[in-house]
N, C-alpha and C. Protein backbone atom coordinates (compact mmCIF):
# COMPACT_ATOMS: atom_id res chain seq x y z
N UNK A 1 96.59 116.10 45.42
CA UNK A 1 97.81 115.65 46.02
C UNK A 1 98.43 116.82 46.76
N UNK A 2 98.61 116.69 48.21
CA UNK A 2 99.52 117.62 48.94
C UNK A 2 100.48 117.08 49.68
N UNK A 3 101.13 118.29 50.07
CA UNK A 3 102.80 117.52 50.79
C UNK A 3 102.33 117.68 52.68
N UNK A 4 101.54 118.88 52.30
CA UNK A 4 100.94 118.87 54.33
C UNK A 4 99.63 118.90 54.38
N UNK A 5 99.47 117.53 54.47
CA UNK A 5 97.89 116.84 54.64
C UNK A 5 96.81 117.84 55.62
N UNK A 6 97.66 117.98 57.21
CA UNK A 6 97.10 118.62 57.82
C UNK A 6 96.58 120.09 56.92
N UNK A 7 97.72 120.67 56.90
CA UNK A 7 97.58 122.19 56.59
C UNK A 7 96.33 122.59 55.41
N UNK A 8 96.39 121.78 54.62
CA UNK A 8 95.66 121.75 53.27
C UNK A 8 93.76 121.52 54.05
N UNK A 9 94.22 120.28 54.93
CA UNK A 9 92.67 120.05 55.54
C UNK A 9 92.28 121.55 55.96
N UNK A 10 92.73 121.81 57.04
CA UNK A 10 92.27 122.75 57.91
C UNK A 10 92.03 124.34 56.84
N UNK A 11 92.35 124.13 55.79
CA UNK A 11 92.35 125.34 54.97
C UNK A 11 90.58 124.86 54.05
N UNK A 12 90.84 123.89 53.82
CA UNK A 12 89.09 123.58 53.61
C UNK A 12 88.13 123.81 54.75
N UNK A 13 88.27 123.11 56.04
CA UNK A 13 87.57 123.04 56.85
C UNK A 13 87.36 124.95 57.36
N UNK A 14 88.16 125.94 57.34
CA UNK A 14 88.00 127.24 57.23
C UNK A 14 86.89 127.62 55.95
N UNK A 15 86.60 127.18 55.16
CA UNK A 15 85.79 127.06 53.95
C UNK A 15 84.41 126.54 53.95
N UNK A 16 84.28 125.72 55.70
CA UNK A 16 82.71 125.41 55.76
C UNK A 16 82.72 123.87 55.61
N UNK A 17 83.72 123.09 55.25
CA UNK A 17 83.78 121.82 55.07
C UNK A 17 84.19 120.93 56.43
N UNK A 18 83.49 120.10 56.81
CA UNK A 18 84.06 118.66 57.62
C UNK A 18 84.37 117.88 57.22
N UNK A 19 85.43 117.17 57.87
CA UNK A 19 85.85 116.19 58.05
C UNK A 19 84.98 114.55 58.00
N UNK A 20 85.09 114.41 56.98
CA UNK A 20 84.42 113.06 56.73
C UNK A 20 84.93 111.68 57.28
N UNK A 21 86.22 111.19 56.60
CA UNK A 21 86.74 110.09 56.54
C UNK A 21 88.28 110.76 56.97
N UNK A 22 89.39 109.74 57.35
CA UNK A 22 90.67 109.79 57.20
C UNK A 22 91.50 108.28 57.34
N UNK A 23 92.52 108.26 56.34
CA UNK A 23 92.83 106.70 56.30
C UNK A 23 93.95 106.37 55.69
N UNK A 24 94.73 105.41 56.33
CA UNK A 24 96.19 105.50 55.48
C UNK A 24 95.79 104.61 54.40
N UNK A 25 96.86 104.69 53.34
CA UNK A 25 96.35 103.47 51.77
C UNK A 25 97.46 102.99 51.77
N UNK A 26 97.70 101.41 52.03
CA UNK A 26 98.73 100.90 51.80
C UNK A 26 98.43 99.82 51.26
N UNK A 27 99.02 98.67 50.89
CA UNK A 27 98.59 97.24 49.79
C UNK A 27 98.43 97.21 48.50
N UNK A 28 98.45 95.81 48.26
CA UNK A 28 98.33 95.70 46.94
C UNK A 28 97.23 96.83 45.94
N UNK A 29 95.89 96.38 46.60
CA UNK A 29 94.58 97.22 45.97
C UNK A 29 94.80 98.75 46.08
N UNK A 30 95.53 99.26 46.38
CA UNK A 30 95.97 100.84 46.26
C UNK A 30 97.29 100.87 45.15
N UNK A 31 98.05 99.51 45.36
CA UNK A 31 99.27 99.99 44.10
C UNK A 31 98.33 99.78 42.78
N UNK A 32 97.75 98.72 42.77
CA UNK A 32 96.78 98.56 41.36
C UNK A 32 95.93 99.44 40.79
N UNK A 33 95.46 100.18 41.91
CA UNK A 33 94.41 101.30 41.85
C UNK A 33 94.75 102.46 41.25
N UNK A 34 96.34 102.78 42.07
CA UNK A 34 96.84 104.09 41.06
C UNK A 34 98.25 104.38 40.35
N UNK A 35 98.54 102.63 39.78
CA UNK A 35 99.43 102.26 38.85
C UNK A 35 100.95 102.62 39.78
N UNK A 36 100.71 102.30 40.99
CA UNK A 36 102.64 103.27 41.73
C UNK A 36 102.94 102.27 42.58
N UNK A 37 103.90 101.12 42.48
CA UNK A 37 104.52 100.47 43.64
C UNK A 37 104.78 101.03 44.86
N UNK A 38 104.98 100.22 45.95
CA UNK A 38 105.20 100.67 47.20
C UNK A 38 104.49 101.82 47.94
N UNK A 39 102.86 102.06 47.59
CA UNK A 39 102.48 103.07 47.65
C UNK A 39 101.99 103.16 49.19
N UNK A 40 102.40 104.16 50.02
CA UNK A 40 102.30 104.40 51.45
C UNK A 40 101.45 105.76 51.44
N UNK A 41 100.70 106.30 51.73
CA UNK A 41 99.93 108.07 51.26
C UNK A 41 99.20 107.46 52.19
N UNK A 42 98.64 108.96 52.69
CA UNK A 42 97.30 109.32 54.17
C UNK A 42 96.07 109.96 52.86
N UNK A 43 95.16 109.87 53.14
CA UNK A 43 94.02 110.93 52.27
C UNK A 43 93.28 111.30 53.30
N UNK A 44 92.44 112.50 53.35
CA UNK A 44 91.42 112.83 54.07
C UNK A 44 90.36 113.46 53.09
N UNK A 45 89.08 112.90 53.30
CA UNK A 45 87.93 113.45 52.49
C UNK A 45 86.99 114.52 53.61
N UNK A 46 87.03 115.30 52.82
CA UNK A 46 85.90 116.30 53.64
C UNK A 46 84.57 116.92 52.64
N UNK A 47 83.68 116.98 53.43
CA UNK A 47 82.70 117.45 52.87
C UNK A 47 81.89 118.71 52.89
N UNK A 48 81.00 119.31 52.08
CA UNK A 48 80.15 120.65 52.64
C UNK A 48 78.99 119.86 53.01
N UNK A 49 78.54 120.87 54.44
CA UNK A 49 77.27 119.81 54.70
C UNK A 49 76.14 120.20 54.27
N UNK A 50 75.22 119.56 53.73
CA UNK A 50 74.37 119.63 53.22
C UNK A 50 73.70 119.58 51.24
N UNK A 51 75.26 119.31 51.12
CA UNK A 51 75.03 119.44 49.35
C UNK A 51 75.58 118.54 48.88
N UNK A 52 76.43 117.52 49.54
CA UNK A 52 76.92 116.37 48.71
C UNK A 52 78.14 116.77 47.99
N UNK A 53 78.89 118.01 48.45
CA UNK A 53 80.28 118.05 47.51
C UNK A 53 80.71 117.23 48.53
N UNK A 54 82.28 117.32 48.07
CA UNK A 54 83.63 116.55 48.76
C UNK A 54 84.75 116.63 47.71
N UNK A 55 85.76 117.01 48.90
CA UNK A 55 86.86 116.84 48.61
C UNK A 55 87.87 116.11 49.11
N UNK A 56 88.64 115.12 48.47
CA UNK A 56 89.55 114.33 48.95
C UNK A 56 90.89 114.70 48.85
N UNK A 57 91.51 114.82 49.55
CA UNK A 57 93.03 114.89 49.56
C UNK A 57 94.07 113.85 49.71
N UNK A 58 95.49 113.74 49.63
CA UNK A 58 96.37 112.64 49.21
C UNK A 58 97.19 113.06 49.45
N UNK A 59 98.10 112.61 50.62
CA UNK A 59 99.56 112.68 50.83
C UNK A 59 100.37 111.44 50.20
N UNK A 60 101.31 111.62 49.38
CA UNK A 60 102.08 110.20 49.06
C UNK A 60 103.36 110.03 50.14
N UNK A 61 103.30 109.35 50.65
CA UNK A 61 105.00 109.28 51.58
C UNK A 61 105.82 108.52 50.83
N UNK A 62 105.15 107.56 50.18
CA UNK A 62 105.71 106.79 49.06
C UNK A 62 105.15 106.22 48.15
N UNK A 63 105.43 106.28 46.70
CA UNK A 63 106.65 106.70 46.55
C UNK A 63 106.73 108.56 46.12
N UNK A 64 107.59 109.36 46.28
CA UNK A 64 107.20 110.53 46.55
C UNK A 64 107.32 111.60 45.12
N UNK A 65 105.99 112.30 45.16
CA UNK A 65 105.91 112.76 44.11
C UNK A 65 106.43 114.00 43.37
N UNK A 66 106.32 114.93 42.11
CA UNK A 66 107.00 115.18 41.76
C UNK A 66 106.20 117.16 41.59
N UNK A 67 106.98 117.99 42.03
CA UNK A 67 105.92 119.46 41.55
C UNK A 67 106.09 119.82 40.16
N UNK A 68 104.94 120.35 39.74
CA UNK A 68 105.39 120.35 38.14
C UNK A 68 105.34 122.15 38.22
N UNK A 69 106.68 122.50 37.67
CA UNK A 69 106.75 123.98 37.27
C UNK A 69 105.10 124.89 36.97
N UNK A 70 104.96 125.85 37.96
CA UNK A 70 103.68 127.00 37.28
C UNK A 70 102.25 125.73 37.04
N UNK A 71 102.40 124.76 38.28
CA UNK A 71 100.51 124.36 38.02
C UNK A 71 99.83 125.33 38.60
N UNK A 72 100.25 126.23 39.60
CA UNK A 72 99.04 126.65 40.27
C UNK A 72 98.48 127.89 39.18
N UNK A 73 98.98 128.50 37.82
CA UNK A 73 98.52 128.83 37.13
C UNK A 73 97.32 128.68 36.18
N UNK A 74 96.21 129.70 36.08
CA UNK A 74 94.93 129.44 34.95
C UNK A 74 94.77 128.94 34.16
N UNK A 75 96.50 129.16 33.55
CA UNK A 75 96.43 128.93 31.51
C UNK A 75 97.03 127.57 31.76
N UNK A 76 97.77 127.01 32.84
CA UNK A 76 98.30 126.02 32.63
C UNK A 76 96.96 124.42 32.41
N UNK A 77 97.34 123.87 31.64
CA UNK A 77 96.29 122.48 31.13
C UNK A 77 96.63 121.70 32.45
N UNK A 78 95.02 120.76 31.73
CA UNK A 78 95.00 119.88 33.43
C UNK A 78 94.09 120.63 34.41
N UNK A 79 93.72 119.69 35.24
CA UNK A 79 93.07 120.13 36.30
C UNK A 79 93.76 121.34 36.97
N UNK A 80 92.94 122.98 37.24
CA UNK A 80 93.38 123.88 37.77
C UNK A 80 92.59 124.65 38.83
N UNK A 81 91.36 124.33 39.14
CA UNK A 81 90.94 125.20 40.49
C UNK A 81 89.41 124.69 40.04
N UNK A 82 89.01 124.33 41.60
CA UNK A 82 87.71 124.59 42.12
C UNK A 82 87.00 125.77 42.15
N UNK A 83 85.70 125.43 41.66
CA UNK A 83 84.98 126.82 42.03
C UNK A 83 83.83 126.58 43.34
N UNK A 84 84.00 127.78 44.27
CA UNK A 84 82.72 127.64 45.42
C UNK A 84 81.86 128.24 45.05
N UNK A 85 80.32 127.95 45.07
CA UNK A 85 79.53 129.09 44.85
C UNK A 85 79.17 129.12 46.60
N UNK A 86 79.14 130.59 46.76
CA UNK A 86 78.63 131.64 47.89
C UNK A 86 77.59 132.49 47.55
N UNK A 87 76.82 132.42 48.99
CA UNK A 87 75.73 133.13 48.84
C UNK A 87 75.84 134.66 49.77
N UNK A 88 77.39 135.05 49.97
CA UNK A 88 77.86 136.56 50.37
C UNK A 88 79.42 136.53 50.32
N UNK A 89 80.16 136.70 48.92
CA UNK A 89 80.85 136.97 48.30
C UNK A 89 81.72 137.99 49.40
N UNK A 90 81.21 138.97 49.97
CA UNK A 90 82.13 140.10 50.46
C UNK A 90 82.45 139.50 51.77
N UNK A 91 81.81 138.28 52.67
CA UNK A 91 81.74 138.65 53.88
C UNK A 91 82.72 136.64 53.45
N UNK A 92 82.48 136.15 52.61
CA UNK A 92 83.30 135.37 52.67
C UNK A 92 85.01 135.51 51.95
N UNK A 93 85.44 136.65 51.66
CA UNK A 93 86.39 137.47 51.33
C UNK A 93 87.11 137.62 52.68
N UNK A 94 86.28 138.63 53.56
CA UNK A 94 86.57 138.74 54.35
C UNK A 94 87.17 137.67 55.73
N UNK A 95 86.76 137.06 55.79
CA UNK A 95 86.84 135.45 56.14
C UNK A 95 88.31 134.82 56.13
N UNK A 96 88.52 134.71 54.44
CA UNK A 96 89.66 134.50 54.23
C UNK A 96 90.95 135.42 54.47
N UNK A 97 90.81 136.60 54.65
CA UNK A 97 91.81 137.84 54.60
C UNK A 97 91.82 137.56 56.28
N UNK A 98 90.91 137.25 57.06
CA UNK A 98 91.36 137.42 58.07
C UNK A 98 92.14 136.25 58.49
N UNK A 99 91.99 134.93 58.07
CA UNK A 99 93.03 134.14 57.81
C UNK A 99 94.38 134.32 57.21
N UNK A 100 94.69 135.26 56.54
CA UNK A 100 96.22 135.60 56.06
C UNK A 100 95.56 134.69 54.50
N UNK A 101 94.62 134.72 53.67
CA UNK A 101 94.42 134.21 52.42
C UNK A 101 93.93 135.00 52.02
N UNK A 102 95.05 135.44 50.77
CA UNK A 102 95.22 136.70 49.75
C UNK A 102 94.36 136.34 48.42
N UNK A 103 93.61 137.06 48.16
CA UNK A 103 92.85 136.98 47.08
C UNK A 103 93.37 137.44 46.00
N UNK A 104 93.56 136.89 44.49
CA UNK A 104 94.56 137.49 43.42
C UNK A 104 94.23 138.64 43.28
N UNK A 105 92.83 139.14 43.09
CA UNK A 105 92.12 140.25 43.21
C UNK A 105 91.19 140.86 43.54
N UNK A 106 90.64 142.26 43.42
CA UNK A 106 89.60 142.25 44.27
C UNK A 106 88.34 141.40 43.55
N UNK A 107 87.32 141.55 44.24
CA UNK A 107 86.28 140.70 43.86
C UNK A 107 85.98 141.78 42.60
N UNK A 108 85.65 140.77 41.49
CA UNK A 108 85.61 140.89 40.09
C UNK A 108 83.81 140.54 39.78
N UNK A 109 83.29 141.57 38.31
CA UNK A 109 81.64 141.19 38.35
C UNK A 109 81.86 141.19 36.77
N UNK A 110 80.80 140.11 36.37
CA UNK A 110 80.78 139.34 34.96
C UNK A 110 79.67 140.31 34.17
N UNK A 111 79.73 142.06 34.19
CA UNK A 111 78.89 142.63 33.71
C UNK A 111 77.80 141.65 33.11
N UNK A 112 77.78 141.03 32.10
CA UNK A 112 77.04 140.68 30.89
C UNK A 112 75.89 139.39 31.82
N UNK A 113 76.64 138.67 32.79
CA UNK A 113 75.66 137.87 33.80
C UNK A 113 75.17 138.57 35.22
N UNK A 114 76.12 139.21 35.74
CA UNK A 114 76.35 139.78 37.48
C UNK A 114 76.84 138.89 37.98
N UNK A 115 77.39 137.83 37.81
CA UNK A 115 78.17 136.90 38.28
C UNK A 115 79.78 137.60 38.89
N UNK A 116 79.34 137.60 40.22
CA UNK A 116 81.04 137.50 41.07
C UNK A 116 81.73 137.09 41.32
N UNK A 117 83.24 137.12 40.98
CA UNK A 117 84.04 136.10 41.13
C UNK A 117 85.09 136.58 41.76
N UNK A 118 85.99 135.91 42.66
CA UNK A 118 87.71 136.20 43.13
C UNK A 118 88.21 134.96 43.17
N UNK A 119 89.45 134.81 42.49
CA UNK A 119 90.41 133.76 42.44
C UNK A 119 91.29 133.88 43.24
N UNK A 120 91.47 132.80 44.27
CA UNK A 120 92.51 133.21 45.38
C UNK A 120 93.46 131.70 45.41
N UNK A 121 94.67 131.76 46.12
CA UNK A 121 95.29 130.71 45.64
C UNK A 121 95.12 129.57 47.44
N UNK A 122 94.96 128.35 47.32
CA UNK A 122 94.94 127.64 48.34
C UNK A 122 95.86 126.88 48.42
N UNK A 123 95.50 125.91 49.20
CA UNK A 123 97.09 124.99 49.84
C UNK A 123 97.63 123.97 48.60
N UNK A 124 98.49 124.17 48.56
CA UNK A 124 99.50 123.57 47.74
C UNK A 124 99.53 123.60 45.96
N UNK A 125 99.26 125.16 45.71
CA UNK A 125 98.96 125.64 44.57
C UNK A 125 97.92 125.29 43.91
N UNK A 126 96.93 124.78 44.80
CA UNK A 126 94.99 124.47 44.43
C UNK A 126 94.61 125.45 44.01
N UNK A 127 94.10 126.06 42.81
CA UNK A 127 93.58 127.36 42.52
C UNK A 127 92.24 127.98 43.21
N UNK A 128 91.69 128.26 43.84
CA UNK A 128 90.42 128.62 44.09
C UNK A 128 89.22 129.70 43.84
N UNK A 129 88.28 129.18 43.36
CA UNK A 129 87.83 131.08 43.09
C UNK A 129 86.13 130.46 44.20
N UNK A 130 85.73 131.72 43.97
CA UNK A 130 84.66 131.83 44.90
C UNK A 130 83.59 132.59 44.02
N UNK A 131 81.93 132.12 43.86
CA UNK A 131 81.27 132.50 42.95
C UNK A 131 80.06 133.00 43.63
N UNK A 132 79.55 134.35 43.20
CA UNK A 132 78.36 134.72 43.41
C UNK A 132 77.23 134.89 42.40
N UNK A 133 76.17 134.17 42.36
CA UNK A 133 75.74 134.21 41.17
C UNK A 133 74.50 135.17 41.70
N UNK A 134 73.55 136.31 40.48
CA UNK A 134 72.96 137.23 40.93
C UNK A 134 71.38 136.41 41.75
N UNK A 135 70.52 136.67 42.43
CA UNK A 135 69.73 136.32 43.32
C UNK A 135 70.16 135.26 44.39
N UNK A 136 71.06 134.92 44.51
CA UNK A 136 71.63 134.38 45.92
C UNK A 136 72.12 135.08 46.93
């Protein structure tokens, strides 16, 4: 769920993802679907090509929803961040920094696997980290 449909897209699509589908949800079979009268929301699904992820997104215009204090936090319960796996960790760092997307830290290594990781925060307090696993 985001409040700027656009902004949130185009922050995936910087990530390697297209644009799949886009579609407003209005009617009965959308209030039934996700228990909310009067429900008016845009979604856009995008995909990575070639692997079958996707991600869908959800604007509600109505009826309008609510931010819950500190989600975009780790410890907080509930759904909290996607992970990407990458196959060049430094050069997709870089990528994002040159976009103005701040990484929490520098890129971090899982001694005990070699697994690389940086958690960076995306549009609308989406957590994100980015994964290098060793021979990729």
């Amino acid at each position: 769920m985001v409040r700027d449909l656009e902004k949130a897209g185009q922050f995936f699509v910087l990530l390697g993802f297209k644009i799949q589908d886009q579609a407003r949800l209005r009617g009965d079979w959308i209030f039934r679907t996700v228990g909310l009268e009067n429900v008016d929301a845009e979604y856009l699904r995008l995909s990575l090509p070639g692997d079958g992820v996707s991600v869908e997104l959800i604007r509600f215009d109505s009826p309008p929803g609510h931010a819950t204090e500190h989600s975009d936090k780790a410890n907080t319960p509930g759904f909290r961040h996607l992970a990407f796996q990458v196959q060049d960790i430094e050069k997709a760092v870089e990528v994002l920094k040159a976009n103005g997307v701040k990484p929490l830290s520098p890129i971090q290594e899982f001694t005990k696997t070699g697994k690389k990781m940086v958690y960076f925060p995306g549009p609308e307090g989406i957590l994100l980290e980015l994964a290098q696993y060793p021979g990729t």
